[in-house]
C-alpha atoms as a PDB file:
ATOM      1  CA  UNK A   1     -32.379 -36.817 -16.192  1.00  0.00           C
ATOM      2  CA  UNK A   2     -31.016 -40.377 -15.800  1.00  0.00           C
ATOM      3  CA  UNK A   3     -30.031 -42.354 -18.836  1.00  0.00           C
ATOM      4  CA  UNK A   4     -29.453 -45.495 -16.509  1.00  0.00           C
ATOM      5  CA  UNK A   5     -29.641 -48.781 -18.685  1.00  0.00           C
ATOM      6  CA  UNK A   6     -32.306 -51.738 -17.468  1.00  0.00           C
ATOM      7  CA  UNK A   7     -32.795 -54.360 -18.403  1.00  0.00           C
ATOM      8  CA  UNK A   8     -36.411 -55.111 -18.781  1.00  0.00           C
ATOM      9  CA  UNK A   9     -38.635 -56.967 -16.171  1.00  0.00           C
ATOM     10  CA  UNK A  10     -39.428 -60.171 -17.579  1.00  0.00           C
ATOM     11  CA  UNK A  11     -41.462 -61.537 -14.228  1.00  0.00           C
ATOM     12  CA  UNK A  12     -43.279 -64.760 -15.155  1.00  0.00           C
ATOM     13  CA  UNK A  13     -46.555 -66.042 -13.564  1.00  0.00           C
ATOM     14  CA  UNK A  14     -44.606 -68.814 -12.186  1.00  0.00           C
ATOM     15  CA  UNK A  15     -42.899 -66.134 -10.264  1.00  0.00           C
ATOM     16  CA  UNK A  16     -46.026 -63.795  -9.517  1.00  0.00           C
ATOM     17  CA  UNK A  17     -47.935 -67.262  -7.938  1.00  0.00           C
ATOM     18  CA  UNK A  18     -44.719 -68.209  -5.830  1.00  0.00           C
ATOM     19  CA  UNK A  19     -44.361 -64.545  -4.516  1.00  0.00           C
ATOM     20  CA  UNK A  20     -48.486 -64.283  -3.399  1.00  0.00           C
ATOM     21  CA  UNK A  21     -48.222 -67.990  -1.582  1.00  0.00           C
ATOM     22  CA  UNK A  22     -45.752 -66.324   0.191  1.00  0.00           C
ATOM     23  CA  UNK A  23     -47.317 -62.855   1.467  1.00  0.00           C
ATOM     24  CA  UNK A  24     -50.603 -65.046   1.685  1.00  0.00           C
ATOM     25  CA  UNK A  25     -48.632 -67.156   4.402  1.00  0.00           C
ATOM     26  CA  UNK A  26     -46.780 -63.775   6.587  1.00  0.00           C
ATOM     27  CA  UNK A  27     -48.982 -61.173   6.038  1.00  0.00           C
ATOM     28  CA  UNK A  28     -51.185 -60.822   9.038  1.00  0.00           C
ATOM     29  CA  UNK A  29     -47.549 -61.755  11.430  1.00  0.00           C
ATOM     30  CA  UNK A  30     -46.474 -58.437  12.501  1.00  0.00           C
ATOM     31  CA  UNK A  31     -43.143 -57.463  10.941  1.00  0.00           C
ATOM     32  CA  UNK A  32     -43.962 -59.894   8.278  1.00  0.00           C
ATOM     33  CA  UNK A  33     -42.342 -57.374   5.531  1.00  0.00           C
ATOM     34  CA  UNK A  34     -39.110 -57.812   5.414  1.00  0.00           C
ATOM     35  CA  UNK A  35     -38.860 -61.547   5.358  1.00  0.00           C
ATOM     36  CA  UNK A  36     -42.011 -61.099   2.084  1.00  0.00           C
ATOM     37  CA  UNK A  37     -39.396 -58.600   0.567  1.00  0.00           C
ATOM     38  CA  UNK A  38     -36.575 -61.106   0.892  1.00  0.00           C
ATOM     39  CA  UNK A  39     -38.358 -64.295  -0.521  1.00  0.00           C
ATOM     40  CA  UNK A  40     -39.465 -61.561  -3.354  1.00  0.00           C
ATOM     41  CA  UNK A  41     -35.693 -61.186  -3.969  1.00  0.00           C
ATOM     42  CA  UNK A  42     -35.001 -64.698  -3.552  1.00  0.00           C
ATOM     43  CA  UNK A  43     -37.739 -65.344  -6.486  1.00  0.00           C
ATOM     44  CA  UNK A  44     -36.582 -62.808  -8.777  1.00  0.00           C
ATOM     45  CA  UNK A  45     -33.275 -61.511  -8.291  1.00  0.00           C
ATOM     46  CA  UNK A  46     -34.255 -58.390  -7.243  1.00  0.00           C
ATOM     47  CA  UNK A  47     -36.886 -56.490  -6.083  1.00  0.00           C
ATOM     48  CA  UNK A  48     -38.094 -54.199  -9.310  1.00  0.00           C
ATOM     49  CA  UNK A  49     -41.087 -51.152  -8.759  1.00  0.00           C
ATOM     50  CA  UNK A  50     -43.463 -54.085 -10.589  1.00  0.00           C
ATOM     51  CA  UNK A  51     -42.262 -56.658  -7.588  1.00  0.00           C
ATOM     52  CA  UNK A  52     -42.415 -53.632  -5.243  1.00  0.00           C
ATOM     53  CA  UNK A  53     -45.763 -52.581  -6.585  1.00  0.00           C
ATOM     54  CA  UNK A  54     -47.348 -56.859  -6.128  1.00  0.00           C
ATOM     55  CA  UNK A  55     -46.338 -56.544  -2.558  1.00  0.00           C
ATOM     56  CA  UNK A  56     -47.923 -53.201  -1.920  1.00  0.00           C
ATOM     57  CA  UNK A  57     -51.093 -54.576  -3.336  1.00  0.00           C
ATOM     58  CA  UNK A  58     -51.085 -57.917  -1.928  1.00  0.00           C
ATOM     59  CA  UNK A  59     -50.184 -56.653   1.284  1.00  0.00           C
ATOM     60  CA  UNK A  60     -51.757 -53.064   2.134  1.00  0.00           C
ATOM     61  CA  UNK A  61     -48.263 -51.556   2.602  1.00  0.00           C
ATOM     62  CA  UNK A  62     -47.543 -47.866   0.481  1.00  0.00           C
ATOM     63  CA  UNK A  63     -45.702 -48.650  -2.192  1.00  0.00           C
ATOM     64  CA  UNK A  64     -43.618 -45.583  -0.639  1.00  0.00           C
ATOM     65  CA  UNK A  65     -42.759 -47.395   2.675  1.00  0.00           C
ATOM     66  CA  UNK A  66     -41.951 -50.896   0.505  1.00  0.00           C
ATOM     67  CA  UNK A  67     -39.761 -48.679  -1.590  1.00  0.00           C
ATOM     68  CA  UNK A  68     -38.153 -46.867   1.706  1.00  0.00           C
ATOM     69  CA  UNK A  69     -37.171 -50.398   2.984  1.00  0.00           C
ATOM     70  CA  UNK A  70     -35.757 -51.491  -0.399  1.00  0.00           C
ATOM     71  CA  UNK A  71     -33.469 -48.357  -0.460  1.00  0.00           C
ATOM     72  CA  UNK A  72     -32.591 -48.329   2.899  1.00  0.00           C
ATOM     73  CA  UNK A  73     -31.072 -52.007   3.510  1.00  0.00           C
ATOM     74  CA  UNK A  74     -28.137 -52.740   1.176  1.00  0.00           C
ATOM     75  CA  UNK A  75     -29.508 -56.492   0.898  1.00  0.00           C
ATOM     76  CA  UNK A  76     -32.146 -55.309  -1.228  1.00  0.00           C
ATOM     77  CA  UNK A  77     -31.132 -54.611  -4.837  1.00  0.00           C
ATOM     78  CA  UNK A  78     -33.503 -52.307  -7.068  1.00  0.00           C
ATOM     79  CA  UNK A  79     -31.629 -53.847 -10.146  1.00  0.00           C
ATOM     80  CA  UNK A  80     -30.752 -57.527 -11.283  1.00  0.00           C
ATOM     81  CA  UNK A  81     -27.370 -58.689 -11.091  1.00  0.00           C
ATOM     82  CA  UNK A  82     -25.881 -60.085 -14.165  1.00  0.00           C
ATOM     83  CA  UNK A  83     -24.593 -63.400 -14.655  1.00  0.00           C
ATOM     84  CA  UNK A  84     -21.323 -62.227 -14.092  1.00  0.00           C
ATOM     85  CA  UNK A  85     -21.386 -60.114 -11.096  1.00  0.00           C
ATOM     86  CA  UNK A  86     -18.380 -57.536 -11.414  1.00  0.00           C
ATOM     87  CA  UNK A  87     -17.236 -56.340  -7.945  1.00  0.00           C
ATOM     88  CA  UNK A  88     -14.242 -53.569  -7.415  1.00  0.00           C
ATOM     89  CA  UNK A  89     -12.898 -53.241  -4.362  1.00  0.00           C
ATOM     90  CA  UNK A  90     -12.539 -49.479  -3.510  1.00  0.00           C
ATOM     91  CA  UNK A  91     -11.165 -50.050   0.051  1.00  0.00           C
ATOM     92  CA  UNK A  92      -8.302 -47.765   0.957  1.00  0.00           C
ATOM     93  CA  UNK A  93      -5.453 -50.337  -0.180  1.00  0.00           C
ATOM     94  CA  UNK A  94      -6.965 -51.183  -3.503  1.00  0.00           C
ATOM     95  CA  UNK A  95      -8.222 -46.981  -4.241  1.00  0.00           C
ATOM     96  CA  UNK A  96      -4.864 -46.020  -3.596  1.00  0.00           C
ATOM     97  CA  UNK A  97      -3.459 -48.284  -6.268  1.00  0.00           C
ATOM     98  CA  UNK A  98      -5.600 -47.195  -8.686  1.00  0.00           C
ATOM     99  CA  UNK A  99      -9.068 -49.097  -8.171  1.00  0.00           C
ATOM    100  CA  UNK A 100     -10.952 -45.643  -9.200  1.00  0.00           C
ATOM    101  CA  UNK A 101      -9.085 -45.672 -12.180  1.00  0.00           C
ATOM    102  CA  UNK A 102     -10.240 -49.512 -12.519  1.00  0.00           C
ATOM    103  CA  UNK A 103     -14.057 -48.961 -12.005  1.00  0.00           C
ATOM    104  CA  UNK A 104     -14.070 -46.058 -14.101  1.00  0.00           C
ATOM    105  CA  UNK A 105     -12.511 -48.080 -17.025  1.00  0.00           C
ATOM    106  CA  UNK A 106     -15.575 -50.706 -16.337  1.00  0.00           C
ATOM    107  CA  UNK A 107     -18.130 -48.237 -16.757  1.00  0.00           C
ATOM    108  CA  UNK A 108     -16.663 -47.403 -19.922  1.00  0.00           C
ATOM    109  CA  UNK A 109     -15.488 -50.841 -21.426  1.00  0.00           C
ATOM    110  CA  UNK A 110     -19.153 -51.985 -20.665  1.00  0.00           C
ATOM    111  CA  UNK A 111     -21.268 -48.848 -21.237  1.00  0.00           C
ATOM    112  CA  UNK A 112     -23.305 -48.627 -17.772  1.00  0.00           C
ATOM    113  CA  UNK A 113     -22.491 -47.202 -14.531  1.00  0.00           C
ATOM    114  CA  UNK A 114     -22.061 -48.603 -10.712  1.00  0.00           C
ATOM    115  CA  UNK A 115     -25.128 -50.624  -9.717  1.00  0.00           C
ATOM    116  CA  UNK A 116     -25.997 -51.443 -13.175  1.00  0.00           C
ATOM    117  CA  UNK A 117     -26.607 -54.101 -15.635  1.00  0.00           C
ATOM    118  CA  UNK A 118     -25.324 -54.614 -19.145  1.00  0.00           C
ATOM    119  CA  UNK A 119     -29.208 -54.867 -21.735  1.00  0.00           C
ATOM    120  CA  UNK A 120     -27.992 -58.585 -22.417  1.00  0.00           C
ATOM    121  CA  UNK A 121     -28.087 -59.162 -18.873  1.00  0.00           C
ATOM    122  CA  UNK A 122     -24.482 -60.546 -19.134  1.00  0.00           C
ATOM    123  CA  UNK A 123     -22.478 -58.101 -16.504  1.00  0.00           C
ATOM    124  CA  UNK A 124     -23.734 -56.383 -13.731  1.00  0.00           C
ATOM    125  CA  UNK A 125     -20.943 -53.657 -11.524  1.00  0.00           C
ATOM    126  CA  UNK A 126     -20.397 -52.843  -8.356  1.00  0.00           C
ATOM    127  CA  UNK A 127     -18.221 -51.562  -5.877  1.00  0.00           C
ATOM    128  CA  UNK A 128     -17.271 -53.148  -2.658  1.00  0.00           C
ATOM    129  CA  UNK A 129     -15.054 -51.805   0.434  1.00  0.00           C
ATOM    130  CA  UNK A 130     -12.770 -54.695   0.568  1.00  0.00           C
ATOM    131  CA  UNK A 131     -12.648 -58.325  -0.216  1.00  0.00           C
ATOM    132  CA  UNK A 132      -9.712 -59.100   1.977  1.00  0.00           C
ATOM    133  CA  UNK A 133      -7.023 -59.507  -0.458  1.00  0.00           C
ATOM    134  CA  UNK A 134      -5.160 -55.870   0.188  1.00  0.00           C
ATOM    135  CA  UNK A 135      -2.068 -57.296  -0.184  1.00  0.00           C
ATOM    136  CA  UNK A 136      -3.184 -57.402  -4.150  1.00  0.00           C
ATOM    137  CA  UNK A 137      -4.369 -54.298  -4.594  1.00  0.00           C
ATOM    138  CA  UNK A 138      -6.416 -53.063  -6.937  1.00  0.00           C
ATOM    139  CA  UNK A 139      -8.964 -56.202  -7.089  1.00  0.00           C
ATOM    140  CA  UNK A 140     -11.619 -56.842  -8.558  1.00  0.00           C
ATOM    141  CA  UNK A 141     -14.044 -60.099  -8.537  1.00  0.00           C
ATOM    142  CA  UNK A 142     -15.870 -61.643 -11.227  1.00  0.00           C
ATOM    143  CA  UNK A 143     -18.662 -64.032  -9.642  1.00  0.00           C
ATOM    144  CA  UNK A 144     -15.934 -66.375  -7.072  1.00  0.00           C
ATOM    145  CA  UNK A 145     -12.856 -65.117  -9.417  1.00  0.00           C
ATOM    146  CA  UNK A 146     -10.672 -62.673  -8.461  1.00  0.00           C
ATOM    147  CA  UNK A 147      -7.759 -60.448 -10.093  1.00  0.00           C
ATOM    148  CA  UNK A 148      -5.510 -58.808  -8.283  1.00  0.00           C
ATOM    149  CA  UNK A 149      -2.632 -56.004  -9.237  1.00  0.00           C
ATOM    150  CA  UNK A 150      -4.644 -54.901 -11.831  1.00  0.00           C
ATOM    151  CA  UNK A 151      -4.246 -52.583 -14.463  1.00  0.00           C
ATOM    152  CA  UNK A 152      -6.563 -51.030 -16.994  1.00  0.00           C
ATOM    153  CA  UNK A 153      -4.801 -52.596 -20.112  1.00  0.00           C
ATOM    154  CA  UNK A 154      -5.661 -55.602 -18.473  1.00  0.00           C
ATOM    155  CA  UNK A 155      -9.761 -55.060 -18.429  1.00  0.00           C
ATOM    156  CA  UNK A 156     -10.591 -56.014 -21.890  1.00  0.00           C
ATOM    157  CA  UNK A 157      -8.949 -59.698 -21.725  1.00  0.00           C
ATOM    158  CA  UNK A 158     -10.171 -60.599 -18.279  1.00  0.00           C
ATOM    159  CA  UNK A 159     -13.990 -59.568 -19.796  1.00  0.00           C
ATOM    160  CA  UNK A 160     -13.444 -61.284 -22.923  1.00  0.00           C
ATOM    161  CA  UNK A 161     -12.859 -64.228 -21.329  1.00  0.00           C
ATOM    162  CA  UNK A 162     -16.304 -64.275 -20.021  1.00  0.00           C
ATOM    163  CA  UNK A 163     -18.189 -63.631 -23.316  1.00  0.00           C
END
């Protein structure tokens, strides 16, 4: 049984009328889908099973084969991102000094695991395969900031400084 942390869907009709102009205007192109599903990201974040579940209904598509496209492309993100987006690198340079270590700390320090988001909405974590900086390894990102030769005593001040 999961015991994966959400924060709740708080979809406004603002939203809801912005996301049904849009499958009103590419529903009946052919492949009209998966540009709907990304202007339903762009308008909420994210694409939750109550976003998943308007599109099905507006559009005649299973909620199964909008959910199968969700999960299969990695643009699509079933949960929202916080607003600070936490990113580890766990590319070979950074996992062989000690980014596991890193992300496992994260998990900990902010009680939710990979792909999550804090209840407050404040931090959301993920792992990347590398951001390009290997010659700093272990790195992680926060939003367009990045830390490199990190250590785990380190963790606590760098998210402090964001709360």
């Amino acid at each position: 049984m999961s015991t994966k942390q959400t924060v709740p869907f708080t979809g406004t009709p603002q939203q809801a009328e912005q996301l049904y102009k849009v499958i009103e205007e590419l529903k009946d192109q052919p492949g009209s889908l998966m540009p709907i599903m990304q202007q339903a990201q762009e308008i909420y974040g994210y694409l939750p099973i109550q976003v998943q579940t308007m599109i099905s209904d507006a559009t005649g598509h299973p909620l199964e084969e909008i959910y199968g496209v969700a999960t299969f492309y990695s643009m699509f993100n079933l949960n929202p991102k916080g607003k600070y987006r936490i990113s580890v690198c766990l590319g070979t340079a950074c996992y062989v000094k000690g980014a596991g270590r890193i992300y496992e700390k994260l998990q900990e320090l902010l009680g939710i695991q990979g792909g999550e988001c804090t209840a407050d909405g404040k931090f959301s974590l993920d792992a990347c395969r590398c951001v390009g900086a290997c010659g700093l390894a272990p790195v992680m990102m926060i939003n367009d900031d990045v830390y490199g030769r990190l250590t785990v005593d380190e963790l606590p001040a760098i998210l402090k400084k964001y709360q």
